[in-house]
N, C-alpha and C. Protein backbone atom coordinates (compact mmCIF):
# COMPACT_ATOMS: atom_id res chain seq x y z
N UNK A 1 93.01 44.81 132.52
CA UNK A 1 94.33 45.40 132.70
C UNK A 1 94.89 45.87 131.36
N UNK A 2 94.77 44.75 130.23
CA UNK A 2 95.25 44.96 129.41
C UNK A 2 94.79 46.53 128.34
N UNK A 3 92.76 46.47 128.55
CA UNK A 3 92.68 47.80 128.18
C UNK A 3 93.18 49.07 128.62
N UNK A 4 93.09 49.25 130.03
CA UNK A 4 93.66 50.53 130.12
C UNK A 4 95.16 50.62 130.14
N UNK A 5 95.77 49.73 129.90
CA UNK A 5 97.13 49.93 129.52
C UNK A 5 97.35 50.53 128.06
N UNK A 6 96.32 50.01 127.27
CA UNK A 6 96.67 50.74 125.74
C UNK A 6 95.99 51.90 126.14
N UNK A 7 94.50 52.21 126.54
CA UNK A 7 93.61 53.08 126.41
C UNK A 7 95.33 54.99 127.48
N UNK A 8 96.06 53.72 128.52
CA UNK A 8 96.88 55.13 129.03
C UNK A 8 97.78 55.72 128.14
N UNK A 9 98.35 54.59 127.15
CA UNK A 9 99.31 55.06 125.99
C UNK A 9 98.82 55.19 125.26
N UNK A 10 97.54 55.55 124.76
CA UNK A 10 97.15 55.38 123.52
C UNK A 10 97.67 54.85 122.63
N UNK A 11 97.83 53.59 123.05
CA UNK A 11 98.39 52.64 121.89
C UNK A 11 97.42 52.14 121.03
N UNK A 12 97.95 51.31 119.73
CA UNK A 12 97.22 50.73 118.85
C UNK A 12 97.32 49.51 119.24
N UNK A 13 96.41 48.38 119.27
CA UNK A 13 96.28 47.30 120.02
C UNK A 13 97.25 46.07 118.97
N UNK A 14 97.90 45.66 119.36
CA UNK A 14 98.93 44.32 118.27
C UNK A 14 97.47 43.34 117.97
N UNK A 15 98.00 42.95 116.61
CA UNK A 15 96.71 41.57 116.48
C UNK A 15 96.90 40.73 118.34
N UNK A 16 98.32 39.78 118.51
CA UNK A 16 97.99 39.47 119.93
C UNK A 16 97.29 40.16 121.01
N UNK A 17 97.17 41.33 120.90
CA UNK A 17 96.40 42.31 122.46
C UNK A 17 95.16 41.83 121.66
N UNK A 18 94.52 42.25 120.36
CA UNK A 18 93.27 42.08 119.87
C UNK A 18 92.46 41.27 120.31
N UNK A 19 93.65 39.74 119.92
CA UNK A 19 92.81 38.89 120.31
C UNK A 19 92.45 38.39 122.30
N UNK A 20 93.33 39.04 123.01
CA UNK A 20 93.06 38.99 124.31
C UNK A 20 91.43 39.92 124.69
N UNK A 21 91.81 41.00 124.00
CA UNK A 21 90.60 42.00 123.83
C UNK A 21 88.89 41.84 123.83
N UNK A 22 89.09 40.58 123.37
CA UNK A 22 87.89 40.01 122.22
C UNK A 22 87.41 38.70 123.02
N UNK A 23 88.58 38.10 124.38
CA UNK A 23 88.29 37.01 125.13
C UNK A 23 87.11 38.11 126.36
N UNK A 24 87.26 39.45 126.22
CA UNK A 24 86.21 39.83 127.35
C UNK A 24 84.86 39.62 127.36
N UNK A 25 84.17 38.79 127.70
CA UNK A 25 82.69 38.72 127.35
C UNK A 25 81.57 39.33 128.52
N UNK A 26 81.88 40.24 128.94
CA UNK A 26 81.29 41.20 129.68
C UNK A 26 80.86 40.41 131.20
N UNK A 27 79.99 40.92 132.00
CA UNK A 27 79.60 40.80 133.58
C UNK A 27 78.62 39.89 133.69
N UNK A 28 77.69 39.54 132.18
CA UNK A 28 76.55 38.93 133.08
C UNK A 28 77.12 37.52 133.70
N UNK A 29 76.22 36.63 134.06
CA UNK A 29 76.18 35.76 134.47
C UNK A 29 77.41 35.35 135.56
N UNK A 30 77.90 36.14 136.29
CA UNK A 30 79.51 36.55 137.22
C UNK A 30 79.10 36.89 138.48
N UNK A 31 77.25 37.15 138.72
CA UNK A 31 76.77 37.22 140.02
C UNK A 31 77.46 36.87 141.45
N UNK A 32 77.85 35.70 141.17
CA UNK A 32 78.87 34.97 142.53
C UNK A 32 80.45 35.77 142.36
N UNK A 33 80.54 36.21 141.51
CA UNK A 33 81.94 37.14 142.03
C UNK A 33 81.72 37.67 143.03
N UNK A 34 80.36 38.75 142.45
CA UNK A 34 80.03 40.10 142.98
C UNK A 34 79.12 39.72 144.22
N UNK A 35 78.83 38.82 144.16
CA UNK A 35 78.16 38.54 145.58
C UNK A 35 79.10 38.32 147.31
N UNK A 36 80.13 37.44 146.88
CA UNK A 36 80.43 37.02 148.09
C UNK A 36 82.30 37.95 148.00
N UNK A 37 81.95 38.41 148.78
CA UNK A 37 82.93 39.71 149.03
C UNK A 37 84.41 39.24 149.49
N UNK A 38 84.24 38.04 150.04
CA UNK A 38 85.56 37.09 150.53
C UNK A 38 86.24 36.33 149.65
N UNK A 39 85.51 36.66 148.48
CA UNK A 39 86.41 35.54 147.68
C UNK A 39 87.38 36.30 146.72
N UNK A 40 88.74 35.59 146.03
CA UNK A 40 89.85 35.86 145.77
C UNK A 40 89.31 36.73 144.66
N UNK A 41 88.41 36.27 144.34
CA UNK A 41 87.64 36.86 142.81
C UNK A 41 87.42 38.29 143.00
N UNK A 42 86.31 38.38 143.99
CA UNK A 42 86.10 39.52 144.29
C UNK A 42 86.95 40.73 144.45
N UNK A 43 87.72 40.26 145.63
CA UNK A 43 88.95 41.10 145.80
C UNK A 43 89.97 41.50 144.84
N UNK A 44 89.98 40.83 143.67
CA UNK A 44 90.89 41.13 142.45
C UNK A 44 89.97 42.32 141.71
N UNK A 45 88.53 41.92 141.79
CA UNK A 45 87.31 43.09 140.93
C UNK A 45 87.74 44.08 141.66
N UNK A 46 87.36 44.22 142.97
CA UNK A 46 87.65 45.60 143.89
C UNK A 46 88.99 46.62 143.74
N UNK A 47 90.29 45.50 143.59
CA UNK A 47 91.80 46.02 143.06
C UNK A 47 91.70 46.41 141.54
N UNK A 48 90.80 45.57 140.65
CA UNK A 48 91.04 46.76 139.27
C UNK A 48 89.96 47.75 138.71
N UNK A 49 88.88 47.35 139.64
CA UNK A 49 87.78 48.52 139.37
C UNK A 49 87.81 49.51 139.89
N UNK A 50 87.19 50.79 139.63
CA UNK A 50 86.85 52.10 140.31
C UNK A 50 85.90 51.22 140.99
N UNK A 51 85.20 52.13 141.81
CA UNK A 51 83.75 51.80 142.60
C UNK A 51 82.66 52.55 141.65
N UNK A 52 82.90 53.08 140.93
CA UNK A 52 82.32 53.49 139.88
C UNK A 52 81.78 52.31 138.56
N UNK A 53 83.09 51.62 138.41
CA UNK A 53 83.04 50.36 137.63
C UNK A 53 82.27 49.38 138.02
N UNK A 54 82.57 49.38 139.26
CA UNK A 54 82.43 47.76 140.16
C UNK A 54 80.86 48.45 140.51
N UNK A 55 80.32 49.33 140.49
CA UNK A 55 78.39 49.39 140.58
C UNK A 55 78.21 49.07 139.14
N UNK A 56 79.02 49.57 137.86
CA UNK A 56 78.02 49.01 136.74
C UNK A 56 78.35 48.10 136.41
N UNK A 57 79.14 47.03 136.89
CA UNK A 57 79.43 45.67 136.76
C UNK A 57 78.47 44.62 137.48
N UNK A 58 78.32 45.39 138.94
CA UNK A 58 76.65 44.87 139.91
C UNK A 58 75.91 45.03 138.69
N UNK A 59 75.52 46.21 138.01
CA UNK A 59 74.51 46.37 137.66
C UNK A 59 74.17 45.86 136.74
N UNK A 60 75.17 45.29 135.71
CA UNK A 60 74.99 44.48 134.48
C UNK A 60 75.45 43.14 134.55
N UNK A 61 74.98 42.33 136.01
CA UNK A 61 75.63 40.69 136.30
C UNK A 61 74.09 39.91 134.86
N UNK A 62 72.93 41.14 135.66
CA UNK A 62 71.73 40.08 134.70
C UNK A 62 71.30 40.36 133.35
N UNK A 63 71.98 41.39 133.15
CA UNK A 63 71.62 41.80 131.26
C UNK A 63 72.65 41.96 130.39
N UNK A 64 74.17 41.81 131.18
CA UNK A 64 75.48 41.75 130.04
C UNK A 64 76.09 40.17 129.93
N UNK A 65 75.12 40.30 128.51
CA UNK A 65 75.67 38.58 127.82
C UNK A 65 75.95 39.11 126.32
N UNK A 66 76.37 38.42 125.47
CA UNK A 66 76.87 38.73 124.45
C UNK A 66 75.88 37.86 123.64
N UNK A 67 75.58 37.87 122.22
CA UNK A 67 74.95 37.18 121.62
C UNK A 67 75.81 36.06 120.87
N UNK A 68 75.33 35.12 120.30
CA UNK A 68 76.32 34.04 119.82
C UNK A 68 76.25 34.12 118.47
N UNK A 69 77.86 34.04 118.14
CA UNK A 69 78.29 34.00 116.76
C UNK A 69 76.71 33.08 115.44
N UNK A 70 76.35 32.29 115.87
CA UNK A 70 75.29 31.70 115.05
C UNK A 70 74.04 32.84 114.67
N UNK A 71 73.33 33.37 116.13
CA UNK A 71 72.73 34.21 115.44
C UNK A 71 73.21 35.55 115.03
N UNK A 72 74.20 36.00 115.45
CA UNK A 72 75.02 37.18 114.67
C UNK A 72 74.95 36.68 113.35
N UNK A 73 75.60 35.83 112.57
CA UNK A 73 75.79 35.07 111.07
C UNK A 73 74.30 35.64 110.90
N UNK A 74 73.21 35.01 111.35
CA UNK A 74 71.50 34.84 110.94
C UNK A 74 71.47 36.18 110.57
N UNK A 75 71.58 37.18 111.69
CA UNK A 75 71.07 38.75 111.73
C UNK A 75 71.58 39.12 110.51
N UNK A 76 72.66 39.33 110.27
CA UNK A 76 73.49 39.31 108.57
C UNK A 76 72.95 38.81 107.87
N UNK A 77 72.89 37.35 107.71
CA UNK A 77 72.04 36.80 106.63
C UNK A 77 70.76 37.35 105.86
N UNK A 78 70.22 37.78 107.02
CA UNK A 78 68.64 38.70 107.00
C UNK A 78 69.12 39.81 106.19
N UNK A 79 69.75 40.34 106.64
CA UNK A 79 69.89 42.20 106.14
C UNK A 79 70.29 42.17 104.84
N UNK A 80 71.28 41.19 104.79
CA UNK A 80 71.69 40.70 102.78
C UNK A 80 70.56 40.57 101.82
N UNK A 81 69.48 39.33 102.62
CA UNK A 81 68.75 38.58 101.67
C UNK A 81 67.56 40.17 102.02
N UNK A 82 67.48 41.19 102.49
CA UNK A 82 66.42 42.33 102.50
C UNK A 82 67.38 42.95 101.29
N UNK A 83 68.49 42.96 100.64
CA UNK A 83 68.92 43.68 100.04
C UNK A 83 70.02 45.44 100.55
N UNK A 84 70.48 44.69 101.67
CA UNK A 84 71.55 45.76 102.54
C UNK A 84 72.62 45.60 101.97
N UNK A 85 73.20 46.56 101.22
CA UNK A 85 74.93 46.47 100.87
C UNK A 85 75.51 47.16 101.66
N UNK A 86 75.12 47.97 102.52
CA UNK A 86 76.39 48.89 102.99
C UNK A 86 75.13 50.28 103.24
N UNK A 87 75.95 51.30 104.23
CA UNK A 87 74.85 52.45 103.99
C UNK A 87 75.82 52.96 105.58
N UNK A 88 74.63 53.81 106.17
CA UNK A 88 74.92 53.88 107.75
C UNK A 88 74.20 53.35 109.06
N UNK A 89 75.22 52.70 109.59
CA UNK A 89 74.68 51.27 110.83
C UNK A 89 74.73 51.78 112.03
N UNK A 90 73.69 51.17 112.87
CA UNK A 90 73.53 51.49 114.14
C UNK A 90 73.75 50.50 114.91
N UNK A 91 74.32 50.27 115.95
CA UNK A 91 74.54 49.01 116.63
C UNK A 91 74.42 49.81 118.03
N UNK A 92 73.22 49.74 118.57
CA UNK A 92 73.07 50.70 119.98
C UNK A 92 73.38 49.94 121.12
N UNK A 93 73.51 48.64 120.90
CA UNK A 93 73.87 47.79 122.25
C UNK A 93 75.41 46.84 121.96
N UNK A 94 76.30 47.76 121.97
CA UNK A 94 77.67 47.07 120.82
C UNK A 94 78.25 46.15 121.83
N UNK A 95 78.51 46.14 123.05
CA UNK A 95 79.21 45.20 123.96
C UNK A 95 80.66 45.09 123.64
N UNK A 96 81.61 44.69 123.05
CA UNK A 96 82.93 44.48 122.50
C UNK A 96 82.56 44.45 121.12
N UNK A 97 81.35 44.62 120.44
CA UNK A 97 81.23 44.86 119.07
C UNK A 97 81.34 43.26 118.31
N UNK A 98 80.86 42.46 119.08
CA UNK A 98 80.77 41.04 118.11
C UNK A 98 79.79 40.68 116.83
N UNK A 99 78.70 41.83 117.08
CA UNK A 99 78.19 41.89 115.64
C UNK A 99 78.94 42.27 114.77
N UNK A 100 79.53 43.68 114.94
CA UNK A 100 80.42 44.20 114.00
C UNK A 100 81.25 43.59 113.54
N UNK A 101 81.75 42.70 114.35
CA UNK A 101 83.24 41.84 113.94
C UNK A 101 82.73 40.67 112.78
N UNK A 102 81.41 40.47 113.03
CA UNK A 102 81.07 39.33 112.22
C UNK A 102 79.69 39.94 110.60
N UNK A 103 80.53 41.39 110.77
CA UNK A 103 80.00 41.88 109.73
C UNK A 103 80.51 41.28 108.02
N UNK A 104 79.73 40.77 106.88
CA UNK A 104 80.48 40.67 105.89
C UNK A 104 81.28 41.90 105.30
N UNK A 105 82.15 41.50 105.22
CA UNK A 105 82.91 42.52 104.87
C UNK A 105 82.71 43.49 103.29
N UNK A 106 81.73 42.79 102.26
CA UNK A 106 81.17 43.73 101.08
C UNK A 106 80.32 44.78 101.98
N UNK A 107 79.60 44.47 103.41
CA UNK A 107 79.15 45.64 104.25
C UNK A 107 79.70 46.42 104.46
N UNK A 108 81.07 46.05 105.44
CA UNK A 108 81.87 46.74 106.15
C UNK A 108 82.30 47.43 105.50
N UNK A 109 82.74 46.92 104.11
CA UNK A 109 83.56 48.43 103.00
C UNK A 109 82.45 49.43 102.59
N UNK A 110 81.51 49.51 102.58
CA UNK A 110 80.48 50.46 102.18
C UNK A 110 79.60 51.09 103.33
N UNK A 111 79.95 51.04 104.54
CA UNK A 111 79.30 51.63 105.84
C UNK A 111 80.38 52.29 106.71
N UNK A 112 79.41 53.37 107.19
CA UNK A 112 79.65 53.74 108.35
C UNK A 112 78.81 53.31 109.44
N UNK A 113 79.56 53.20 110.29
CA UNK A 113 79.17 52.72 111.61
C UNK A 113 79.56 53.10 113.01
N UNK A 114 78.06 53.44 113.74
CA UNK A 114 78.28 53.85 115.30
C UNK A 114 77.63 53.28 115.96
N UNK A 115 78.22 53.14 117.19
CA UNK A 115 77.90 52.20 118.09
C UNK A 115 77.77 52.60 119.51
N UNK A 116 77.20 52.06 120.61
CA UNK A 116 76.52 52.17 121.30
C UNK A 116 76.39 51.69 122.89
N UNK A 117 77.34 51.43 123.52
CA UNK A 117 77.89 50.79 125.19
C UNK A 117 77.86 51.77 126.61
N UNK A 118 77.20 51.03 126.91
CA UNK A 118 76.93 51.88 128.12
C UNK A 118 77.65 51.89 129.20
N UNK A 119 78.62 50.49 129.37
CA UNK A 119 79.59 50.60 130.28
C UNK A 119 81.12 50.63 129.81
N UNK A 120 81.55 51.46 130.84
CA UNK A 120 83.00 52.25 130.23
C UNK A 120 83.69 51.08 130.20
N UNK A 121 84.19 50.08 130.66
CA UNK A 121 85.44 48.88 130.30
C UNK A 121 84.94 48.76 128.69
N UNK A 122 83.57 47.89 129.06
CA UNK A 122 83.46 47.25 127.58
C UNK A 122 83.53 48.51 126.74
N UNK A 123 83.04 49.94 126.68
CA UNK A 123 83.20 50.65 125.60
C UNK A 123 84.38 50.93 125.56
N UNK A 124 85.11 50.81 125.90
CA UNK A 124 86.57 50.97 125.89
C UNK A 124 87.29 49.82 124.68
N UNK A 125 87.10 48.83 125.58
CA UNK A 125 87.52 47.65 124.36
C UNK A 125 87.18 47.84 122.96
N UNK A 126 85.75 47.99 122.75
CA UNK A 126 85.41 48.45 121.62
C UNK A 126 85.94 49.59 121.02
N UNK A 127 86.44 50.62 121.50
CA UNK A 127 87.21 51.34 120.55
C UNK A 127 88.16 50.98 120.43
N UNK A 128 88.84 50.08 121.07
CA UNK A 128 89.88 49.59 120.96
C UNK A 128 89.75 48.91 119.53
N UNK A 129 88.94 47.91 120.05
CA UNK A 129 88.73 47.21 118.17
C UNK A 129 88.28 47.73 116.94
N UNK A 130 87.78 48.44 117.53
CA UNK A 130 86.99 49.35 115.98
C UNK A 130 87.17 50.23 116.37
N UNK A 131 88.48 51.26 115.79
CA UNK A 131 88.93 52.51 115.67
C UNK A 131 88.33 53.06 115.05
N UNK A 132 87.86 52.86 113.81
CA UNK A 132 86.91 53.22 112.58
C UNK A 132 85.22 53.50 113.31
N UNK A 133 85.18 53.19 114.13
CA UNK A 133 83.73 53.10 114.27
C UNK A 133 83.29 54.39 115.42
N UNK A 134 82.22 55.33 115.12
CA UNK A 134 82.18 55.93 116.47
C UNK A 134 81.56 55.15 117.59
N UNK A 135 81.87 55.78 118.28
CA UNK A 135 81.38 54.69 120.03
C UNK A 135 80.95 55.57 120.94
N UNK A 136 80.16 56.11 121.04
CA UNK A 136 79.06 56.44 122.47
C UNK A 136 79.14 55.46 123.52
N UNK A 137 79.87 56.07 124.50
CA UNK A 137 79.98 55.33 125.73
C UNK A 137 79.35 55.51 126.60
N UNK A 138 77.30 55.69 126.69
CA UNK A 138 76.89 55.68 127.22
C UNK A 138 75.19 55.01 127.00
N UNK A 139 74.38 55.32 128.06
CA UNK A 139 73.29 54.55 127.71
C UNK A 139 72.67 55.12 126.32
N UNK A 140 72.14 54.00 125.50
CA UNK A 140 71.14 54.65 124.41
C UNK A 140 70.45 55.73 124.54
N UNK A 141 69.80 55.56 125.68
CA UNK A 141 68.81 56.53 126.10
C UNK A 141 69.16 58.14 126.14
N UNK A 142 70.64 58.14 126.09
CA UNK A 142 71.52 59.48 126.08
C UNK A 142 71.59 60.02 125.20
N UNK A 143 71.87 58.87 124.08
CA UNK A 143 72.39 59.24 122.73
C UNK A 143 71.70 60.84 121.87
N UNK A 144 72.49 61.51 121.20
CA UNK A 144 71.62 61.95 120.59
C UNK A 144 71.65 61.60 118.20
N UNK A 145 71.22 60.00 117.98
CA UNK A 145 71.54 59.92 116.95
C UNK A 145 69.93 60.45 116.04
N UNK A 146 70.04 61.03 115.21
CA UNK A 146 69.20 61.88 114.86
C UNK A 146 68.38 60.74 114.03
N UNK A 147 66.84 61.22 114.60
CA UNK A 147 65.64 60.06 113.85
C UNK A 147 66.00 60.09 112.01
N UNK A 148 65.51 59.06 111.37
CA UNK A 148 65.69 59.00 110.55
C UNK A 148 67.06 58.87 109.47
N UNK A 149 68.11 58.63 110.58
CA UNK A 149 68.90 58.88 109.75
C UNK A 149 70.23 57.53 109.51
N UNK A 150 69.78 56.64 109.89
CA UNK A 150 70.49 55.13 110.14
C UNK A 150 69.52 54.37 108.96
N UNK A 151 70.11 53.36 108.24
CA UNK A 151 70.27 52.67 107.04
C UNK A 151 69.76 51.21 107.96
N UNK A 152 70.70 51.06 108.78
CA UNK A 152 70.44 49.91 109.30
C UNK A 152 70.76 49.74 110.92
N UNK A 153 69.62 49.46 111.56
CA UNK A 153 69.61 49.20 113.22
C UNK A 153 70.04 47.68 113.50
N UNK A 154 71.07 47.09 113.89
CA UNK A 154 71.35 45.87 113.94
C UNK A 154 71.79 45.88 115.21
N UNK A 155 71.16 44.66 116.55
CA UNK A 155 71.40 44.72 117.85
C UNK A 155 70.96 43.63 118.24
N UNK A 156 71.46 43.51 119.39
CA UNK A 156 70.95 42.35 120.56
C UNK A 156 70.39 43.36 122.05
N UNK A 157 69.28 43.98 121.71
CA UNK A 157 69.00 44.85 123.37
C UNK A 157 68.80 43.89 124.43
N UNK A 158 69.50 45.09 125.48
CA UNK A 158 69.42 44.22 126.58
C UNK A 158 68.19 43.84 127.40
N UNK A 159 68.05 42.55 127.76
CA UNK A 159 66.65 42.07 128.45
C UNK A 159 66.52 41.98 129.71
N UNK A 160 66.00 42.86 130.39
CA UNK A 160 65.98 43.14 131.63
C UNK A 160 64.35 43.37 131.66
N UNK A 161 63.39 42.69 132.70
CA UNK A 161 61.90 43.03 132.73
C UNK A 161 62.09 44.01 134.13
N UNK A 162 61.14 45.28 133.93
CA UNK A 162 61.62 45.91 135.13
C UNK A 162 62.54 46.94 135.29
N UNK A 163 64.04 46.99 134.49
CA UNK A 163 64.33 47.68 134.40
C UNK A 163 63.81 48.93 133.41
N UNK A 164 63.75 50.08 134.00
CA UNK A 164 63.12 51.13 132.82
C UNK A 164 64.12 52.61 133.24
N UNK A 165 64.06 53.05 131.80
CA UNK A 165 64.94 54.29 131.15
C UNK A 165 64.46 55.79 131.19
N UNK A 166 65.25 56.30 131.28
CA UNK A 166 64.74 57.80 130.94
C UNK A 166 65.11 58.47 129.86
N UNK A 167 64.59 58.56 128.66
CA UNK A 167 65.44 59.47 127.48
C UNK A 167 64.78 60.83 127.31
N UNK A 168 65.97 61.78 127.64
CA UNK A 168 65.18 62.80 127.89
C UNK A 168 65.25 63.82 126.33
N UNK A 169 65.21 62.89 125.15
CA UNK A 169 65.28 63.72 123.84
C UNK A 169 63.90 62.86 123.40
N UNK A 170 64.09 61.23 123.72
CA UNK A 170 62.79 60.76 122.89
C UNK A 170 62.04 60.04 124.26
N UNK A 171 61.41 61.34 125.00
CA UNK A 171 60.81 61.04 126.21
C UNK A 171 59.70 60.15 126.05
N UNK A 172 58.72 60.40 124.76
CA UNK A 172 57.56 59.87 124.88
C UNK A 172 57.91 57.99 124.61
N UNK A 173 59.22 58.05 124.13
CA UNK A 173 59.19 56.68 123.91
C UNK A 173 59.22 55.90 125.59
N UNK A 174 60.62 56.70 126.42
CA UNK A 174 60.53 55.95 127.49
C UNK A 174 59.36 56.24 128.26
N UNK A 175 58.56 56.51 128.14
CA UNK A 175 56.76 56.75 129.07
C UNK A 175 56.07 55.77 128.34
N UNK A 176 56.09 55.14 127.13
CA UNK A 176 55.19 54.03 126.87
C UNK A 176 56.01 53.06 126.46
N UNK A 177 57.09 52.72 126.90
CA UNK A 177 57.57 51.75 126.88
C UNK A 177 58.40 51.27 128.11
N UNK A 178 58.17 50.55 128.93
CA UNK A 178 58.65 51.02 130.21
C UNK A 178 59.66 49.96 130.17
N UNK A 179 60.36 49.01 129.98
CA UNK A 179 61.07 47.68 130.14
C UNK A 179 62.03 48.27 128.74
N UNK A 180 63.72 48.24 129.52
CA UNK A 180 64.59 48.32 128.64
C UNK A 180 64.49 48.27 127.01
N UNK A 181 64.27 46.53 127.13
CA UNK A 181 64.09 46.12 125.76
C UNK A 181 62.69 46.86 124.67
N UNK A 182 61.71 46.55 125.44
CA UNK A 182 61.12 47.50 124.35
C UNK A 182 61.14 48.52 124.17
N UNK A 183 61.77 49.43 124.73
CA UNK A 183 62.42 51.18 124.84
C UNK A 183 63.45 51.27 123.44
N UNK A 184 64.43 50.37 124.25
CA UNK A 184 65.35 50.05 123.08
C UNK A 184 64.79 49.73 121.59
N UNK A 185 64.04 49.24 121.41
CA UNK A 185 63.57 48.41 119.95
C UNK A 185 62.79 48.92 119.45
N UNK A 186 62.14 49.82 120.17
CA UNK A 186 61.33 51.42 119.42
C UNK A 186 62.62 52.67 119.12
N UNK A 187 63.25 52.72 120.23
CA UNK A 187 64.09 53.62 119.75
C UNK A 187 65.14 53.69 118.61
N UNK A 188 65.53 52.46 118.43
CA UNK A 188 65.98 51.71 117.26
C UNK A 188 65.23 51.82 116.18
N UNK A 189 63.81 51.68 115.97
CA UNK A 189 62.80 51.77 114.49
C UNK A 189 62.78 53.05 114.58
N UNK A 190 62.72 53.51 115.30
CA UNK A 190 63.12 55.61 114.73
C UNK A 190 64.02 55.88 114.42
N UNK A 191 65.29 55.27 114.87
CA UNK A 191 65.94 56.03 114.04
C UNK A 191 66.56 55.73 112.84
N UNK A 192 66.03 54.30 112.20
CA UNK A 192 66.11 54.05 111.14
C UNK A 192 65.06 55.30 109.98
C-alpha cells in the first residue's frame, strides 16, 4: 500500500516509510496465501493486486527469497579482499536491493550502480530506496546491459531447476543454459 502511495505522488520516501519499505521481503515461501483462495490472506492479495501482480506473485512463491545479511557482509568481504574500490555494479537480481543496502560505503561513493527486478512491486520499492541507482524492472533476460562493460556482477540468482529463459539479445546463452540460475550466472560473467 504504502509503495504505490509514494510511487502515485511521487513522493520521496521519509526515513519512517524507508524503513516500512525494507520490512517487504518478497513472495517466496507465502505458497499457502496463494493457495487457498478462502482465506482472509488471500482475499486482501486479490484487493491490492492487479491480476497481473497476483500471477507474478504465484509465480515467484518458489524463487523470491532474499539473501541474508551474513552472506551479503561475505559477498563484500570477497570483492574488497579481490581489490574492488568502487567502479560500475551490476546487481541483476536486486529484490528490494539488500545487497546494495549492505554495500560499504568507500564502494558506494565510487560506483555506479544498476540493478535488476523482475517483478513490478518489488522493483518499485527499490527505486524507492535507491533513487541513485538505475532499476530495470524487468527480467534479466530483457535487459539490454552491454557485454563487457560492468566492473562488478554482485547477486543472489534466482534458483529455480526447470525454470528456463529466453534472451533474445544473448540467445546462445539461454540455449545452453537451460535452468534460470545458470543462465543468469553466465549472463552475469559477460557482462563483466
Amino acid at each position: 500500500k504504502l509503495m504505490r502511495e509514494l510511487m502515485q505522488k511521487e513522493a520521496i520516501p521519509t526515513r519512517e516509510q524507508m524503513a516500512v519499505l525494507r520490512k517487504y521481503s518478497g513472495w517466496g515461501g507465502m505458497g499457502t496465501y496463494f493457495n487457498n483462495e478462502d482465506t482472509q490472506e488471500n482475499k486482501t492479495l486479490r484487493e491490492l493486486l492487479t491480476d497481473e501482480e497476483y500471477d507474478a506473485a504465484v509465480n515467484s512463491i518458489n524463487s523470491g527469497y532474499y539473501t541474508p545479511a551474513k552472506v551479503i557482509d561475505a559477498m563484500w568481504d570477497v570483492a574488497e579482499k579481490l581489490g574492488f574500490k568502487g567502479g560500475k555494479i551490476l546487481e541483476a537480481s536486486a529484490g528490494i536491493g539488500n545487497i546494495l543496502g549492505l554495500m560499504p560505503q568507500s564502494i558506494s561513493q565510487q560506483s555506479n550502480i544498476e540493478a535488476v527486478e523482475k517483478d513490478l512491486i518489488t522493483g518499485n520499492i527499490l527505486k524507492l530506496l535507491y533513487p541513485d541507482t538505475k532499476v530495470h524492472i524487468q527480467g534479466f533476460e530483457e535487459t539490454t546491459v552491454r557485454n563487457g562493460s560492468v566492473d562488478l556482477a554482485i547477486t543472489n540468482v534466482p534458483f529455480e531447476t526447470g525454470l528456463n529463459v529466453y534472451d533474445n539479445i544473448d540467445k546462445d546463452l539461454s540455449k545452453k543454459f537451460r535452468n534460470i540460475h545458470d543462465f543468469c550466472i553466465a549472463k552475469n560473467v559477460r557482462k563483466l
